[in-house]
PDB file of N, CA and C in Angstrom:
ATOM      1  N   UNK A   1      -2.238 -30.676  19.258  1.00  0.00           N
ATOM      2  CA  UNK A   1      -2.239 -29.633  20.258  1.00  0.00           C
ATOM      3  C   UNK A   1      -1.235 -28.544  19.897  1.00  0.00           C
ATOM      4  N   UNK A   2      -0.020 -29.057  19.511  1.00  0.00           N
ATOM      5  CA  UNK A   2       0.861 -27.858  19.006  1.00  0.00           C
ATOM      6  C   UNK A   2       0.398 -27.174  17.862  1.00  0.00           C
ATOM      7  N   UNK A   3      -0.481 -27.481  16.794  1.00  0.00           N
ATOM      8  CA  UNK A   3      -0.609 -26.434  15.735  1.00  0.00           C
ATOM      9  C   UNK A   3      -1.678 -25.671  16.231  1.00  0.00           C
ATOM     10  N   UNK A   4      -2.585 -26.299  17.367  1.00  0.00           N
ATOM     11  CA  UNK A   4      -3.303 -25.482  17.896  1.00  0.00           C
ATOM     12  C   UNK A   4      -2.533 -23.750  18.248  1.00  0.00           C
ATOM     13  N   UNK A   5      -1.948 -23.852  18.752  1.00  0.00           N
ATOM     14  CA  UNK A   5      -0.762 -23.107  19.487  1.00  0.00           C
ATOM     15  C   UNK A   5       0.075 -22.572  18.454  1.00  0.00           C
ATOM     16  N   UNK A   6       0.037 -23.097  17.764  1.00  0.00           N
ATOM     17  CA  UNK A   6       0.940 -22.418  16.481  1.00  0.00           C
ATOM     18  C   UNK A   6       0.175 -21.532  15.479  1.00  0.00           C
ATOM     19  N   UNK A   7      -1.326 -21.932  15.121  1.00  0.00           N
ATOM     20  CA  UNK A   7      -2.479 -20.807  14.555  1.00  0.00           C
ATOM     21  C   UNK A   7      -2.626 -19.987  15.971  1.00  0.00           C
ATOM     22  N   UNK A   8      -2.664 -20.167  16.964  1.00  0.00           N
ATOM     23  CA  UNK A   8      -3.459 -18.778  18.090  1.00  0.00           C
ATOM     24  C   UNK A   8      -1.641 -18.082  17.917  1.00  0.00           C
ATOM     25  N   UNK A   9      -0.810 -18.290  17.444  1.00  0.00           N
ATOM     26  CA  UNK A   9       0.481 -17.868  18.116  1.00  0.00           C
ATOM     27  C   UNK A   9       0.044 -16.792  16.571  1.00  0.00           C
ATOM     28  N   UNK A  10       0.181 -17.283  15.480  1.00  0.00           N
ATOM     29  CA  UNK A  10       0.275 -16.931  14.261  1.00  0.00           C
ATOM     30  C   UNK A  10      -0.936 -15.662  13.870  1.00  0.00           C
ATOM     31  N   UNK A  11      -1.993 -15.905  14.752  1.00  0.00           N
ATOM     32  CA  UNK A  11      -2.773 -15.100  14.791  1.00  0.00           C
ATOM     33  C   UNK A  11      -2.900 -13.868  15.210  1.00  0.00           C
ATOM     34  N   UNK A  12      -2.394 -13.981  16.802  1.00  0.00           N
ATOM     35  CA  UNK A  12      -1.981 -12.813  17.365  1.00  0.00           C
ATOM     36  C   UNK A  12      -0.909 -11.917  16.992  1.00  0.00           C
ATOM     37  N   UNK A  13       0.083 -12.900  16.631  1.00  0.00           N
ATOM     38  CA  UNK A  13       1.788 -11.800  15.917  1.00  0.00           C
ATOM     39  C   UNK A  13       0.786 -11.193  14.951  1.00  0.00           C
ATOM     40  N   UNK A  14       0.100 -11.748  13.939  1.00  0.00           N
ATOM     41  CA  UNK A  14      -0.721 -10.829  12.527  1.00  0.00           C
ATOM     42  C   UNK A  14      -1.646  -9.792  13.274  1.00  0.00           C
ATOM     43  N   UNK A  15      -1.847  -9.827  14.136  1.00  0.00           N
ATOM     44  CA  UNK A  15      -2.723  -8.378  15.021  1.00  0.00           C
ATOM     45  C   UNK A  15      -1.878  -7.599  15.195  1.00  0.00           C
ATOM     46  N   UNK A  16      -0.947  -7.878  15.984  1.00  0.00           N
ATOM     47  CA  UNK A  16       0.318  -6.848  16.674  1.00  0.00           C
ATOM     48  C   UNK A  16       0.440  -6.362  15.121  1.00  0.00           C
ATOM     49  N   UNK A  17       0.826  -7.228  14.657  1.00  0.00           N
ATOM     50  CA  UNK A  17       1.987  -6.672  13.329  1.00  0.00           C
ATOM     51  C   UNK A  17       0.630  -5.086  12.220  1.00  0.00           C
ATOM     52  N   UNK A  18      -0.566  -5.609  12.511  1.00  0.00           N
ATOM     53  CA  UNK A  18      -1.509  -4.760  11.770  1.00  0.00           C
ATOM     54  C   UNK A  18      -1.401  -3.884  12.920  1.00  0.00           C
ATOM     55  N   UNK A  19      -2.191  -3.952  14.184  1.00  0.00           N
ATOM     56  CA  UNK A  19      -1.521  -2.268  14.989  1.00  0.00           C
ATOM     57  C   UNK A  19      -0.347  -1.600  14.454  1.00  0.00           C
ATOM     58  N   UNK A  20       0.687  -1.968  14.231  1.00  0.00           N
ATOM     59  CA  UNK A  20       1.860  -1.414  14.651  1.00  0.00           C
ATOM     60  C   UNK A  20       1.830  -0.824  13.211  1.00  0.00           C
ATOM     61  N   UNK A  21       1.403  -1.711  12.114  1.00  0.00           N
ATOM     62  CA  UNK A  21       1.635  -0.984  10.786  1.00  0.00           C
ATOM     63  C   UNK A  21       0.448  -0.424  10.289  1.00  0.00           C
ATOM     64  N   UNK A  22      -0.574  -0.447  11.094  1.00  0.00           N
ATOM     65  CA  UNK A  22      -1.666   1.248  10.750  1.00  0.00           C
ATOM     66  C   UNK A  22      -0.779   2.291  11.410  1.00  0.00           C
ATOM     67  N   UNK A  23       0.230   2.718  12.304  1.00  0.00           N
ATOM     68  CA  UNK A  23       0.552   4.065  12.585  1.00  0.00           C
ATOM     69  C   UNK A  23       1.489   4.253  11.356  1.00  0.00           C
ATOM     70  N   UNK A  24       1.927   3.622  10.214  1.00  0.00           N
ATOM     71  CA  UNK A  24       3.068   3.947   9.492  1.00  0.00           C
ATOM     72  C   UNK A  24       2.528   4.775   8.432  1.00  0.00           C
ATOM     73  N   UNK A  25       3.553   5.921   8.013  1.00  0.00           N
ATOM     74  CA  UNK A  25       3.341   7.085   7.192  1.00  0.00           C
ATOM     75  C   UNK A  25       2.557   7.038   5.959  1.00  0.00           C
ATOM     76  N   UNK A  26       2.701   5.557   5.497  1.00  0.00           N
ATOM     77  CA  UNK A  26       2.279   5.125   4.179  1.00  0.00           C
ATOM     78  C   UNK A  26       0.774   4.747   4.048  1.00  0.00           C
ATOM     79  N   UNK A  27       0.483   4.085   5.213  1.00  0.00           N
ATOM     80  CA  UNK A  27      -0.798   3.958   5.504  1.00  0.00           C
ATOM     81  C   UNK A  27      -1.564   5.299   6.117  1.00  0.00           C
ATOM     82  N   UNK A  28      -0.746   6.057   6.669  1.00  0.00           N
ATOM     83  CA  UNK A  28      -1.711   7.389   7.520  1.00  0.00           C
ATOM     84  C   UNK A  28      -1.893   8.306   6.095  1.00  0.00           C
ATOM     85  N   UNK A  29      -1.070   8.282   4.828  1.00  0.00           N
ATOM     86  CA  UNK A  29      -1.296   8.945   4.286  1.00  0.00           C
ATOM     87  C   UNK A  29      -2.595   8.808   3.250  1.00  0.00           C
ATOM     88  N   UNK A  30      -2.841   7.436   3.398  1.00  0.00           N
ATOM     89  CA  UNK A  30      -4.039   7.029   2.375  1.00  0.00           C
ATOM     90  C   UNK A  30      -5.271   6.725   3.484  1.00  0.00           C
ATOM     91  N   UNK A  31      -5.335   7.297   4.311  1.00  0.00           N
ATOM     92  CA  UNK A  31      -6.383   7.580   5.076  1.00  0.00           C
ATOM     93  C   UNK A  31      -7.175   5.854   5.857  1.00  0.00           C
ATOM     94  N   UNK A  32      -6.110   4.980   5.861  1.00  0.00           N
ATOM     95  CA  UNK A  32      -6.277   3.770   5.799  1.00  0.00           C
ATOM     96  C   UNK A  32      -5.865   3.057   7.140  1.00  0.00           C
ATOM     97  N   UNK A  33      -6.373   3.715   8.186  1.00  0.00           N
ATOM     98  CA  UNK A  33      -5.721   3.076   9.560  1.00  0.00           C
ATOM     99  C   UNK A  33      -6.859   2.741  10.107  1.00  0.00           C
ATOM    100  N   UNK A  34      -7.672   3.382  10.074  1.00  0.00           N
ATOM    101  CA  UNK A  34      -8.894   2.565  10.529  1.00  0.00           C
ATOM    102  C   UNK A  34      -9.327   1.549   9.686  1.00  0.00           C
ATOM    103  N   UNK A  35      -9.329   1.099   8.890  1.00  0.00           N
ATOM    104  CA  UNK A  35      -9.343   0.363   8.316  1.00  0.00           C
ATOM    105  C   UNK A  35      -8.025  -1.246   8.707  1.00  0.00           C
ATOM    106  N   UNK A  36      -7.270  -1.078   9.007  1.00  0.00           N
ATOM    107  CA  UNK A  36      -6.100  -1.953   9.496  1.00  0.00           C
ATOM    108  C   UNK A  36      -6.159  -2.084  11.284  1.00  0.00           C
ATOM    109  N   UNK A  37      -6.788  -1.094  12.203  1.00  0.00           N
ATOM    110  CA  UNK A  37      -7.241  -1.585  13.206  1.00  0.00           C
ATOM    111  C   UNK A  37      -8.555  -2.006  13.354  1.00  0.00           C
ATOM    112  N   UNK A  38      -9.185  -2.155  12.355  1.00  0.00           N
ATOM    113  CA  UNK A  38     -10.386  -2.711  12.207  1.00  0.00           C
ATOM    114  C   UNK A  38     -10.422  -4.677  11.526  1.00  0.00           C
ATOM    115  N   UNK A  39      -9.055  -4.387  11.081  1.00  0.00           N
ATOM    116  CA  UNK A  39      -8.732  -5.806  10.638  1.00  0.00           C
ATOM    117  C   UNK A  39      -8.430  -6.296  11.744  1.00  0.00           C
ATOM    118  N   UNK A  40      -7.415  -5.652  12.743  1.00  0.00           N
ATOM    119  CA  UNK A  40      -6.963  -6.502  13.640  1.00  0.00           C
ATOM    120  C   UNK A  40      -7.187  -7.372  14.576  1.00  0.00           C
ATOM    121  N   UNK A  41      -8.122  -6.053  15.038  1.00  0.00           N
ATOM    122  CA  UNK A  41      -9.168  -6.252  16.399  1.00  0.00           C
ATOM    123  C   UNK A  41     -10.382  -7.329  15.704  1.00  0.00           C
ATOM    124  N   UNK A  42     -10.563  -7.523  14.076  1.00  0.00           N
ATOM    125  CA  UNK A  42     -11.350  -8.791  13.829  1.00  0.00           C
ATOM    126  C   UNK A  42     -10.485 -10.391  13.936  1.00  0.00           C
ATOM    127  N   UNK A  43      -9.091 -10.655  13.710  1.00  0.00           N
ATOM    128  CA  UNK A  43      -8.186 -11.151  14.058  1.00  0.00           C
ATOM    129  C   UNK A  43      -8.226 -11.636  15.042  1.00  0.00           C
ATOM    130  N   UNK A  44      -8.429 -10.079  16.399  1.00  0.00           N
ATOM    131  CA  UNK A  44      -7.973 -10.598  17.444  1.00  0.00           C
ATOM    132  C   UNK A  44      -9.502 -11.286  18.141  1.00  0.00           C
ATOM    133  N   UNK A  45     -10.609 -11.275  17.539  1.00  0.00           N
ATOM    134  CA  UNK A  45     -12.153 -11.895  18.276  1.00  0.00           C
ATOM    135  C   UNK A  45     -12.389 -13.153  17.247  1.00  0.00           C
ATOM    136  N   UNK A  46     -11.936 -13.460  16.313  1.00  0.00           N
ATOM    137  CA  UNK A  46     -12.057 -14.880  15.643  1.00  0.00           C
ATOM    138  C   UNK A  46     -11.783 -16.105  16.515  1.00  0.00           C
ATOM    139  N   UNK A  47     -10.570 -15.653  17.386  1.00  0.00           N
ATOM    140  CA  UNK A  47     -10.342 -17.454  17.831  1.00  0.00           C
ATOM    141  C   UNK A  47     -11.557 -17.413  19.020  1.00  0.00           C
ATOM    142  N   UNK A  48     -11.480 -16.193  19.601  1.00  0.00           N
ATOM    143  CA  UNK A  48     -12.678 -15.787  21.017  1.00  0.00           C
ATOM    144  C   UNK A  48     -14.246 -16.809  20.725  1.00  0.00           C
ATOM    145  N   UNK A  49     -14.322 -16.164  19.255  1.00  0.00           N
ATOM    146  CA  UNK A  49     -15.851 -16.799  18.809  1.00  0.00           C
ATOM    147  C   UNK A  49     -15.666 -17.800  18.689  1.00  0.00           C
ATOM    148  N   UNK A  50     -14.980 -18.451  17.730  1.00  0.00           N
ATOM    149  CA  UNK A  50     -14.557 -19.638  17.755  1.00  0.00           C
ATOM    150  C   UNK A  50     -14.486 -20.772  19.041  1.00  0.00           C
ATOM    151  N   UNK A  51     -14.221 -20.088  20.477  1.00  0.00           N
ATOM    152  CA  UNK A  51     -13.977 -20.985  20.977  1.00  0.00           C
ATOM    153  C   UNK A  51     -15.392 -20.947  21.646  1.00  0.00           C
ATOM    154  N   UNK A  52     -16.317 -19.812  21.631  1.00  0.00           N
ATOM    155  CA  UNK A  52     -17.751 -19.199  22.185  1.00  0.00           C
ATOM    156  C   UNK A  52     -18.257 -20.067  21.257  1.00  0.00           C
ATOM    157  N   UNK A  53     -18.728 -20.445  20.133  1.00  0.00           N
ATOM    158  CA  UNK A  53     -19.031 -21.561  19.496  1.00  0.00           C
ATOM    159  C   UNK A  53     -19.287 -22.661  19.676  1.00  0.00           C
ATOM    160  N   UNK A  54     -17.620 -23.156  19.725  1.00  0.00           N
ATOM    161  CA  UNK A  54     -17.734 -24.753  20.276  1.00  0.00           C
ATOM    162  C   UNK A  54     -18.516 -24.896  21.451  1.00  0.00           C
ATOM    163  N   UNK A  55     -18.089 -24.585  22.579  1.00  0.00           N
ATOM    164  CA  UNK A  55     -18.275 -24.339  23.738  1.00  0.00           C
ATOM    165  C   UNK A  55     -20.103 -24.094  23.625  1.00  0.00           C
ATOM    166  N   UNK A  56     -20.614 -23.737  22.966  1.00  0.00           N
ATOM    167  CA  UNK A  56     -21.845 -23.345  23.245  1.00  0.00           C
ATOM    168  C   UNK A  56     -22.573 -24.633  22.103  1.00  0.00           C
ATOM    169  N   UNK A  57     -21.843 -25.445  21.220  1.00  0.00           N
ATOM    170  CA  UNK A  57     -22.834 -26.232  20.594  1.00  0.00           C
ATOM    171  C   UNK A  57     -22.232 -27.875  20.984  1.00  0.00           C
ATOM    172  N   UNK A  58     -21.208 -27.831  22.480  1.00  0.00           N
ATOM    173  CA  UNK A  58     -21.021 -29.395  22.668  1.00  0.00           C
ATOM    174  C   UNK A  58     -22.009 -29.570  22.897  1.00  0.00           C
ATOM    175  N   UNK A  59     -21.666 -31.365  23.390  1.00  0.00           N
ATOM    176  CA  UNK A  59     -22.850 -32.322  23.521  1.00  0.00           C
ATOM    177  C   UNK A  59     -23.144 -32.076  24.949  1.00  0.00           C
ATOM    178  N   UNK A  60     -24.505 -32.163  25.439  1.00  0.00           N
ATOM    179  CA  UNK A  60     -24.550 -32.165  26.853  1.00  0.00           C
ATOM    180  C   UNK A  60     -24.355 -33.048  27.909  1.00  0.00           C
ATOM    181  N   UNK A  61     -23.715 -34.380  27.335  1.00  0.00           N
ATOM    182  CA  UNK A  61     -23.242 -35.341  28.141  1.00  0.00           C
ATOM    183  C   UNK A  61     -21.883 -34.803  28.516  1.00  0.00           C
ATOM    184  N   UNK A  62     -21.087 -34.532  27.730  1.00  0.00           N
ATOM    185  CA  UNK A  62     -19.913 -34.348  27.916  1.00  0.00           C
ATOM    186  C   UNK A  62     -19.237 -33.889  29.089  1.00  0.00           C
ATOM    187  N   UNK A  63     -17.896 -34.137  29.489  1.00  0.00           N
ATOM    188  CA  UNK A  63     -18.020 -33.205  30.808  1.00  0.00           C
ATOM    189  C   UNK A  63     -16.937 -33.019  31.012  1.00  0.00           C
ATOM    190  N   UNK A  64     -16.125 -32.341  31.760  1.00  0.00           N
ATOM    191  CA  UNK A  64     -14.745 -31.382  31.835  1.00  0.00           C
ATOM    192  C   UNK A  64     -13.849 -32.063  30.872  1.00  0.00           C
ATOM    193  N   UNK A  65     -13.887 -33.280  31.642  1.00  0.00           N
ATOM    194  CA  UNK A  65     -12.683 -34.321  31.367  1.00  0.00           C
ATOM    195  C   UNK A  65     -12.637 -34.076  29.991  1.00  0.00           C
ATOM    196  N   UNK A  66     -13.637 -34.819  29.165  1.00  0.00           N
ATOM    197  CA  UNK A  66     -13.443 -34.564  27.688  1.00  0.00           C
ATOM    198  C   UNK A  66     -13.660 -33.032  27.308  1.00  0.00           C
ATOM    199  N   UNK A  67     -13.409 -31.823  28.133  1.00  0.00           N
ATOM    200  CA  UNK A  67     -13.307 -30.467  27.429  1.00  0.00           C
ATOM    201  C   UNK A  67     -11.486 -30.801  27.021  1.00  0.00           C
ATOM    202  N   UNK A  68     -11.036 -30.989  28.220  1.00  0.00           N
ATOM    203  CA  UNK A  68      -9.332 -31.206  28.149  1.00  0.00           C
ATOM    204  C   UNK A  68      -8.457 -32.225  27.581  1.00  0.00           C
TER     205      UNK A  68
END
């Protein structure tokens, strides 16, 4: 359960950290920011699908209890 929490933690800081470093001079100058909020925002819908996935191919016996 904790590395769970430790990839969604690890995931999101690597989004922030790509927003924050598409506004920097080095990147605005090579015309490359859309490109780095385009990474991010894929970053930030991976674990989303991921969990739209599971969630959509459990078993149909299953039931809360074993979601948690």
């Amino acid at each position: 359960m904790v590395s769970f929490y430790v990839t969604l933690f690890l995931i999101f800081d690597t989004t922030i950290f790509l927003f924050f470093l598409s506004g920097s001079s080095k990147i605005k100058t090579k015309n490359l920011s859309l490109i780095m909020i385009c990474l991010g925002i894929n970053l930030l819908t991976s674990p989303m699908a991921l969990f739209i996935g599971v969630v959509a191919t459990d078993s149909p016996y299953s039931t809360t209890l074993d979601f948690f």
